[in-house]
C-alpha atoms as a PDB file:
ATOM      1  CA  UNK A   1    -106.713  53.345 -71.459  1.00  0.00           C
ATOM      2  CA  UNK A   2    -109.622  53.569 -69.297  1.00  0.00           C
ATOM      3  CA  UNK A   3    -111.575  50.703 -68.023  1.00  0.00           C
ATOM      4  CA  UNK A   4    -114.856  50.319 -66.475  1.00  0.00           C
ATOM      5  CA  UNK A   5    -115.638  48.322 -62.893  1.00  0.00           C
ATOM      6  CA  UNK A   6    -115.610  44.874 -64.853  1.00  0.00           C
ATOM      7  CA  UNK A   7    -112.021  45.558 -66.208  1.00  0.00           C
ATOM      8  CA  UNK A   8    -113.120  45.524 -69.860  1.00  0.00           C
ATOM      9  CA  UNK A   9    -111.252  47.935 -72.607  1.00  0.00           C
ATOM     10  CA  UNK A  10    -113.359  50.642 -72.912  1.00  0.00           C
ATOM     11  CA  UNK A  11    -111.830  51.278 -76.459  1.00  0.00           C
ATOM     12  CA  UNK A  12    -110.140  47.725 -77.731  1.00  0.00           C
ATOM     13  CA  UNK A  13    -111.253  44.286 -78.152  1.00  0.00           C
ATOM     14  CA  UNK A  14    -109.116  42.800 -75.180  1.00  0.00           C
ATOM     15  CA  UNK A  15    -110.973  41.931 -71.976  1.00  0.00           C
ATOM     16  CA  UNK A  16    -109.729  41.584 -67.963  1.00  0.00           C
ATOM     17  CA  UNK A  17    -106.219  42.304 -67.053  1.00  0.00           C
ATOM     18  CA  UNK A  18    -103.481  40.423 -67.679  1.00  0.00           C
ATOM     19  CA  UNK A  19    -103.648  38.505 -64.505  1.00  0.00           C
ATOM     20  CA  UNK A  20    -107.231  36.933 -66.012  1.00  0.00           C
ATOM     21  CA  UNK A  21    -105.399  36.571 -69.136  1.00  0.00           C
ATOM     22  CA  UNK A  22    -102.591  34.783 -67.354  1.00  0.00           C
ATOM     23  CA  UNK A  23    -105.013  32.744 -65.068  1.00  0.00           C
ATOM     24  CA  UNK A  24    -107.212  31.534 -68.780  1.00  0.00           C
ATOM     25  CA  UNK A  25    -103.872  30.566 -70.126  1.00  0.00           C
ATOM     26  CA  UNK A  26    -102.978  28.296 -67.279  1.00  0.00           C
ATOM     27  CA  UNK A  27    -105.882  27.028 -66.769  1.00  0.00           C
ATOM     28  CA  UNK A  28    -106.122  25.693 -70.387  1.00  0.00           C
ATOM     29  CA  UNK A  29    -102.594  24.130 -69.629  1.00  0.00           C
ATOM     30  CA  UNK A  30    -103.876  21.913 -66.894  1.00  0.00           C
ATOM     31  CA  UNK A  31    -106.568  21.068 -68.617  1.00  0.00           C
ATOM     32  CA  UNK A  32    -103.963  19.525 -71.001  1.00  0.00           C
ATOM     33  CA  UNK A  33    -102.567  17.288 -68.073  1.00  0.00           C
ATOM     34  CA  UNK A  34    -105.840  15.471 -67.801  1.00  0.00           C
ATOM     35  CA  UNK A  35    -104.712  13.651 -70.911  1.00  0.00           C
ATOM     36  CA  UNK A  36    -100.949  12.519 -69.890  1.00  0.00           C
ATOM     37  CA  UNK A  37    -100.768   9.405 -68.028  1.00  0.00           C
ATOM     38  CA  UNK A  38    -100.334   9.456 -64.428  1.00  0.00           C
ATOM     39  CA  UNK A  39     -97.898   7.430 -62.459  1.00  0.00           C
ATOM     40  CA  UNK A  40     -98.322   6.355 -59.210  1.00  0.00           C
ATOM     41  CA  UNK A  41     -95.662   7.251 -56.815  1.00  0.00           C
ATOM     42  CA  UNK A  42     -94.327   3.308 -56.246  1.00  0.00           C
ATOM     43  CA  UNK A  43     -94.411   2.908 -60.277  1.00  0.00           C
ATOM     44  CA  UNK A  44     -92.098   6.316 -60.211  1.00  0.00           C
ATOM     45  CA  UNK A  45     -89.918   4.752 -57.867  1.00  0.00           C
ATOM     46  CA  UNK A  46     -89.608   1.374 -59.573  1.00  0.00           C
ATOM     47  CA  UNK A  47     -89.172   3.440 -62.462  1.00  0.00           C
ATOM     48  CA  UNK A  48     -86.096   5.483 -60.881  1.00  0.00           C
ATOM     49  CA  UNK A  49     -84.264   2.259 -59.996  1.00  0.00           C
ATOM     50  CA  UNK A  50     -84.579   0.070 -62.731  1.00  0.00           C
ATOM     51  CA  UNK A  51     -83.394   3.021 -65.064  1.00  0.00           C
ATOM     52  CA  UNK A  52     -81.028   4.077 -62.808  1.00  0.00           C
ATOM     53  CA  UNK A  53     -79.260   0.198 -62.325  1.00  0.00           C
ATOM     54  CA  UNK A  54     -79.342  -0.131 -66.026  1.00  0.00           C
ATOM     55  CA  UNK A  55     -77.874   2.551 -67.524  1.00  0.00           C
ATOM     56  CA  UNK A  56     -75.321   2.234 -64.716  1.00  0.00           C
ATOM     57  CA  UNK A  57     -74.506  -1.537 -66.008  1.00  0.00           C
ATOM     58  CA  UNK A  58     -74.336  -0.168 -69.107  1.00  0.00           C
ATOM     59  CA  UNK A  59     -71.865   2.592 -68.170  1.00  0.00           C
ATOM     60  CA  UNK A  60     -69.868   0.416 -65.757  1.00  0.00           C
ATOM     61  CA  UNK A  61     -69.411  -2.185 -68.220  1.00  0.00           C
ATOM     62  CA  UNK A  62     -68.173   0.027 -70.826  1.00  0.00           C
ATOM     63  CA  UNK A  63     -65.739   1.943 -68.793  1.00  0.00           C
ATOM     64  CA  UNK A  64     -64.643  -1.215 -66.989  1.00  0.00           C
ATOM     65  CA  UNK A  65     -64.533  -3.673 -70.315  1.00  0.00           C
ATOM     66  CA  UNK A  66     -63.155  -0.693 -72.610  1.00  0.00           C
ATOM     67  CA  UNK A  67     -66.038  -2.385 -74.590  1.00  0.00           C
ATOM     68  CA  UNK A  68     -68.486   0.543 -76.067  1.00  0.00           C
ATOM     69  CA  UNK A  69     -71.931  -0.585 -74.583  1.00  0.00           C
ATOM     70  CA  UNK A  70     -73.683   2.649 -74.287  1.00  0.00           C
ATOM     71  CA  UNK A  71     -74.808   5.029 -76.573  1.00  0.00           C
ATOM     72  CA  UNK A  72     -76.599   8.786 -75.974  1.00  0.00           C
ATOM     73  CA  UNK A  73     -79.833   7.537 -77.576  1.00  0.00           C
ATOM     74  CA  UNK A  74     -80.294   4.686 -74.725  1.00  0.00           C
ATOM     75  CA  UNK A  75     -81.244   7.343 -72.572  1.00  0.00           C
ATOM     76  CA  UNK A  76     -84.266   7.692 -74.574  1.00  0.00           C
ATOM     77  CA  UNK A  77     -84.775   4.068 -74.880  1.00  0.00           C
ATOM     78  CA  UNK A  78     -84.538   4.024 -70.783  1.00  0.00           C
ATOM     79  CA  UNK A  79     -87.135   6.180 -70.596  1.00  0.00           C
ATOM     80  CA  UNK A  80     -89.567   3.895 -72.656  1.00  0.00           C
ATOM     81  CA  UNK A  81     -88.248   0.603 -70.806  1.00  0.00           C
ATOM     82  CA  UNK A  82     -88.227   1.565 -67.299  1.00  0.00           C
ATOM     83  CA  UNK A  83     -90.583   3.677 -67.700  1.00  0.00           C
ATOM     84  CA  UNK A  84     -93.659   2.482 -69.266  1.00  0.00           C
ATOM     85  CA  UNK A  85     -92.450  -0.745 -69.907  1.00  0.00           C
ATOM     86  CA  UNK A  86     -96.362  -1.665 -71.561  1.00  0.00           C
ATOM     87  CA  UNK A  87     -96.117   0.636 -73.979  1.00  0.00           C
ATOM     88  CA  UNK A  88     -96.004  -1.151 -77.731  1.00  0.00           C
ATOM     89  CA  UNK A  89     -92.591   0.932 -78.412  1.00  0.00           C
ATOM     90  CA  UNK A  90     -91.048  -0.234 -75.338  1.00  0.00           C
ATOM     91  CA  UNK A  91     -91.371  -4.187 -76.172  1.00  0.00           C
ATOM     92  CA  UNK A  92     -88.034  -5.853 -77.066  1.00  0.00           C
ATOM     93  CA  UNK A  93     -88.697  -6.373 -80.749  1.00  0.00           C
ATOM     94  CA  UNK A  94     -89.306  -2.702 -81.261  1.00  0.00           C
ATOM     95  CA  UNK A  95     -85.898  -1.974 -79.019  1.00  0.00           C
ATOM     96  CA  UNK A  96     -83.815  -4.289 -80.362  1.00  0.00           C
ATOM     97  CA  UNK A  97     -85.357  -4.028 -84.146  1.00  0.00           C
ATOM     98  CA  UNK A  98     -85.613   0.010 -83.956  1.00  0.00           C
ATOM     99  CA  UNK A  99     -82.124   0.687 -82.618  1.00  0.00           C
ATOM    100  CA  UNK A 100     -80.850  -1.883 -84.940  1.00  0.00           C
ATOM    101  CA  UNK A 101     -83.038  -0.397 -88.338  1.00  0.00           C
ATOM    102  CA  UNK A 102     -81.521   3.313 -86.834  1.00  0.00           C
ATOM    103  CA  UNK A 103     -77.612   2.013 -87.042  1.00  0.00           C
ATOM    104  CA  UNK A 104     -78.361   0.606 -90.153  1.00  0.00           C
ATOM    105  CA  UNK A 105     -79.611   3.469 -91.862  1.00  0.00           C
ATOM    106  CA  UNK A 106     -76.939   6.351 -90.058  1.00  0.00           C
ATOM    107  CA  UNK A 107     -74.129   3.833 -91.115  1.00  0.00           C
ATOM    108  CA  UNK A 108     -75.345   3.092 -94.524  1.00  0.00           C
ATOM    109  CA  UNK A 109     -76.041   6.670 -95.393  1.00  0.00           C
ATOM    110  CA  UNK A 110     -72.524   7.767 -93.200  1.00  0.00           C
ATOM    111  CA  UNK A 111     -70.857   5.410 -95.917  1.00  0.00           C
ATOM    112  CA  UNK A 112     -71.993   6.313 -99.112  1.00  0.00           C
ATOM    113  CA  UNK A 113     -72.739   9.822 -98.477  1.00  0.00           C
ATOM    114  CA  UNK A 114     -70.426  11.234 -95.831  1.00  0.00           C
ATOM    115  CA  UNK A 115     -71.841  13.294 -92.633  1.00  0.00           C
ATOM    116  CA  UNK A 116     -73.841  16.374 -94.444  1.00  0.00           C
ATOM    117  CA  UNK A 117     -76.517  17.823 -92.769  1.00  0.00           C
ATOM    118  CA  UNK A 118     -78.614  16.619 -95.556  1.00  0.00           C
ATOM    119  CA  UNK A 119     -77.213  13.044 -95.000  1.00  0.00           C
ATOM    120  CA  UNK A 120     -78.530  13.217 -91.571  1.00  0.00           C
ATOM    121  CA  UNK A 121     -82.129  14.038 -92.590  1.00  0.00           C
ATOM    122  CA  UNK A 122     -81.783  11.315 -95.035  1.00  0.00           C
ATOM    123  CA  UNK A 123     -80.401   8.729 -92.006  1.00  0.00           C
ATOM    124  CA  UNK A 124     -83.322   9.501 -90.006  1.00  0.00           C
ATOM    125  CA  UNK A 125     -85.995   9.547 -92.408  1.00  0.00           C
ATOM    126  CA  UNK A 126     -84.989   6.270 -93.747  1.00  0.00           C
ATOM    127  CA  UNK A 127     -84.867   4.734 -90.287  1.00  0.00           C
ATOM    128  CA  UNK A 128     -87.940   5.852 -90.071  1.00  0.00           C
ATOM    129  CA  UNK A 129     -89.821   3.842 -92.755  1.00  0.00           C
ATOM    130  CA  UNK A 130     -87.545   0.787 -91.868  1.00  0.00           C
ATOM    131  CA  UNK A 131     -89.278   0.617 -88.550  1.00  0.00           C
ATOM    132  CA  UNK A 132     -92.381   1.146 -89.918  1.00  0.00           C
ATOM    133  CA  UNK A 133     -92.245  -1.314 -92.434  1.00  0.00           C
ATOM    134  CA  UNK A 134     -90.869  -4.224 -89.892  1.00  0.00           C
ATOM    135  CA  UNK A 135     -92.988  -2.761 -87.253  1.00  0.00           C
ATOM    136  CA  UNK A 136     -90.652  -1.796 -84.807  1.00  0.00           C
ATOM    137  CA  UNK A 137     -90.880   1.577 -84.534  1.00  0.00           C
ATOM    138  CA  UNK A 138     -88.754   2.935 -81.435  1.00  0.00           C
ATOM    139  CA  UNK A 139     -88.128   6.915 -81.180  1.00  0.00           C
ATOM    140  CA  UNK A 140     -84.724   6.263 -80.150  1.00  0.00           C
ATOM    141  CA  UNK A 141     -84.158   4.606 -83.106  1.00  0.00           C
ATOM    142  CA  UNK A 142     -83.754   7.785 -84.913  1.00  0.00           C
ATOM    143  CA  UNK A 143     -81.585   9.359 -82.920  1.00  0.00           C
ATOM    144  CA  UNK A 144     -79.030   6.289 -83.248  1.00  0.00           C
ATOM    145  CA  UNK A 145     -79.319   7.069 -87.061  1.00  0.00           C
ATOM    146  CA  UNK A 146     -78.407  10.811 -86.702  1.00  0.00           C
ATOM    147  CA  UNK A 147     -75.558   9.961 -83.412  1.00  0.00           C
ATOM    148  CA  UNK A 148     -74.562   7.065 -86.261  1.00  0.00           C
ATOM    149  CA  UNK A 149     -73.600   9.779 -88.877  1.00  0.00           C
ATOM    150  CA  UNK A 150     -72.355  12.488 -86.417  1.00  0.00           C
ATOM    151  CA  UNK A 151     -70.513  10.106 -85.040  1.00  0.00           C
ATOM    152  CA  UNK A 152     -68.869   8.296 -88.088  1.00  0.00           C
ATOM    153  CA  UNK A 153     -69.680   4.989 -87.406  1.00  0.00           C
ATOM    154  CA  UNK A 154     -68.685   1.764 -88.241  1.00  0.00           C
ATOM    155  CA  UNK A 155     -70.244  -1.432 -88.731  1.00  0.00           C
ATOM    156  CA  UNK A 156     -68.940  -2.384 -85.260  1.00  0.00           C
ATOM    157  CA  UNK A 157     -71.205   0.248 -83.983  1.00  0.00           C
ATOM    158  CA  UNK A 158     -74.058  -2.113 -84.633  1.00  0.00           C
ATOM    159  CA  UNK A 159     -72.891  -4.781 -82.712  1.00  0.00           C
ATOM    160  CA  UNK A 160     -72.019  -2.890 -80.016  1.00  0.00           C
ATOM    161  CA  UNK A 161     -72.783  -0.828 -78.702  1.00  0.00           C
ATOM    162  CA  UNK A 162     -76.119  -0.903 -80.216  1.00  0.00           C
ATOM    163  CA  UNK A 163     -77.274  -4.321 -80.480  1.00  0.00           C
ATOM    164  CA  UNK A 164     -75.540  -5.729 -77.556  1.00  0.00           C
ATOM    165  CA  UNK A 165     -76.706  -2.298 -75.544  1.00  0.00           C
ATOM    166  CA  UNK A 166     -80.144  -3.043 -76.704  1.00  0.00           C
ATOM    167  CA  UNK A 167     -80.250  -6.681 -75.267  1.00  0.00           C
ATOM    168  CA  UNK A 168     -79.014  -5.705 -71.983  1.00  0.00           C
ATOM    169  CA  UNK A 169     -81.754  -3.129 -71.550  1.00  0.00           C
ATOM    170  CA  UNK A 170     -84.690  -5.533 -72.984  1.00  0.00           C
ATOM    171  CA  UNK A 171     -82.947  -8.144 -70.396  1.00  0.00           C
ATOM    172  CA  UNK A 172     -82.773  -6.082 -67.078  1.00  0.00           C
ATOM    173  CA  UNK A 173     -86.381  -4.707 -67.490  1.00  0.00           C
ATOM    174  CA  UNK A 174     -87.746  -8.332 -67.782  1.00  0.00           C
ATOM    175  CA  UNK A 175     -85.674  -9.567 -64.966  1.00  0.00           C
ATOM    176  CA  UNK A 176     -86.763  -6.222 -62.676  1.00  0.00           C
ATOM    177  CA  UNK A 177     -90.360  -6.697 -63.780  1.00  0.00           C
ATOM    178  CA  UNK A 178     -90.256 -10.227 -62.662  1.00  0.00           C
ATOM    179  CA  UNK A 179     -89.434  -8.886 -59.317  1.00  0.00           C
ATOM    180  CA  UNK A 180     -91.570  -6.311 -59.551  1.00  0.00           C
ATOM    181  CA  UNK A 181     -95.372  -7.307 -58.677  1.00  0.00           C
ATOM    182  CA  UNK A 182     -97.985  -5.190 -61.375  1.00  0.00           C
ATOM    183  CA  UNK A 183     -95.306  -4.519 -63.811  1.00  0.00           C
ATOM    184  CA  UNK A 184     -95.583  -7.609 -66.840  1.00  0.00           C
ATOM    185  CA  UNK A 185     -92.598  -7.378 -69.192  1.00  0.00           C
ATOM    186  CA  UNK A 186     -92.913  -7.967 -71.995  1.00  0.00           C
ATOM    187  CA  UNK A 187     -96.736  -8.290 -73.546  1.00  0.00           C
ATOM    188  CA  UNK A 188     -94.858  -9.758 -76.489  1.00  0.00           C
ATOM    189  CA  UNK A 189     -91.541 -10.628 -77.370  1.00  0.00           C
ATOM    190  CA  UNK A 190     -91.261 -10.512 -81.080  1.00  0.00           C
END
């Protein structure tokens, strides 16, 4: 293919070389980063050690207690805590609530239905409209309803370690944003 001194196809519809190409593409990505929040780098830190010293209690407390306290979607739900701890999905009625409407809904379905992929959909989906209908939606809250039928769970699962897991997380980040100056916890409890 030839190409004349402005790097345009002489016979095709592209135009410049891929490098321009490349160079368009990624400068459409960061134009995409002007609309994610930004952190500042002592938030990030705060962040870091509050998520880190509560998962840990978490984990440490379950090893130490042989009392399940932790569960994979808490991960997620440290994420929203620690943080952005203002965000409306991170308040405690929405962690507490959403975790709780996801182990309902995985154990529920788990029971009647057994662990089918389809049963899975139907765990999450119905978790789903639970939080939206008591308004506490938390995206981790799905995930406990599909790890609550993958996992087989019980009905002790909802006490712990998902409610009890719940209240630990929705305790430490008040306590660490009371020591934290800037960082109010919760803007509403219930």
């Amino acid at each position: 293919m030839r190409y004349n001194s402005s790097q345009t196809k002489v016979r095709g519809k592209s135009k410049g070389g891929i490098f321009q190409r490349w160079r368009s593409f990624f400068a459409q990505l960061s134009g995409a980063a002007l609309h994610q929040p930004r952190f500042p780098i002592q938030q990030v830190a705060f962040s870091y050690i509050s998520s880190f010293i509560g998962i840990a209690a978490l984990a440490y407390l379950s090893v130490n207690t042989e009392y399940p306290l932790i569960a994979a979607p808490f991960g997620a739900t440290a994420v929203l805590a620690y943080g952005v701890p203002s965000s409306p999905l991170a308040q405690p009625r929405n962690i507490i609530g959403g975790n709780f409407m996801g182990a309902i809904s995985g154990i529920v379905a788990f029971q009647l239905f057994g662990d089918a992929p389809w049963v899975m959909a139907l765990a999450v989906a119905t978790a789903i409209k639970l939080m939206q209908l008591t308004k506490t939606v938390h995206p981790p809250g799905g995930a406990v309803a599909l790890v609550s039928v993958m996992s087989h769970a019980t009905w002790t699962f909802l006490g712990t370690p998902i409610l009890v897991g719940s209240i630990i997380i929705v305790l430490w980040t008040y306590a660490f944003c009371k020591i934290v100056p800037g960082r109010p916890y919760p803007r509403h409890w219930f």
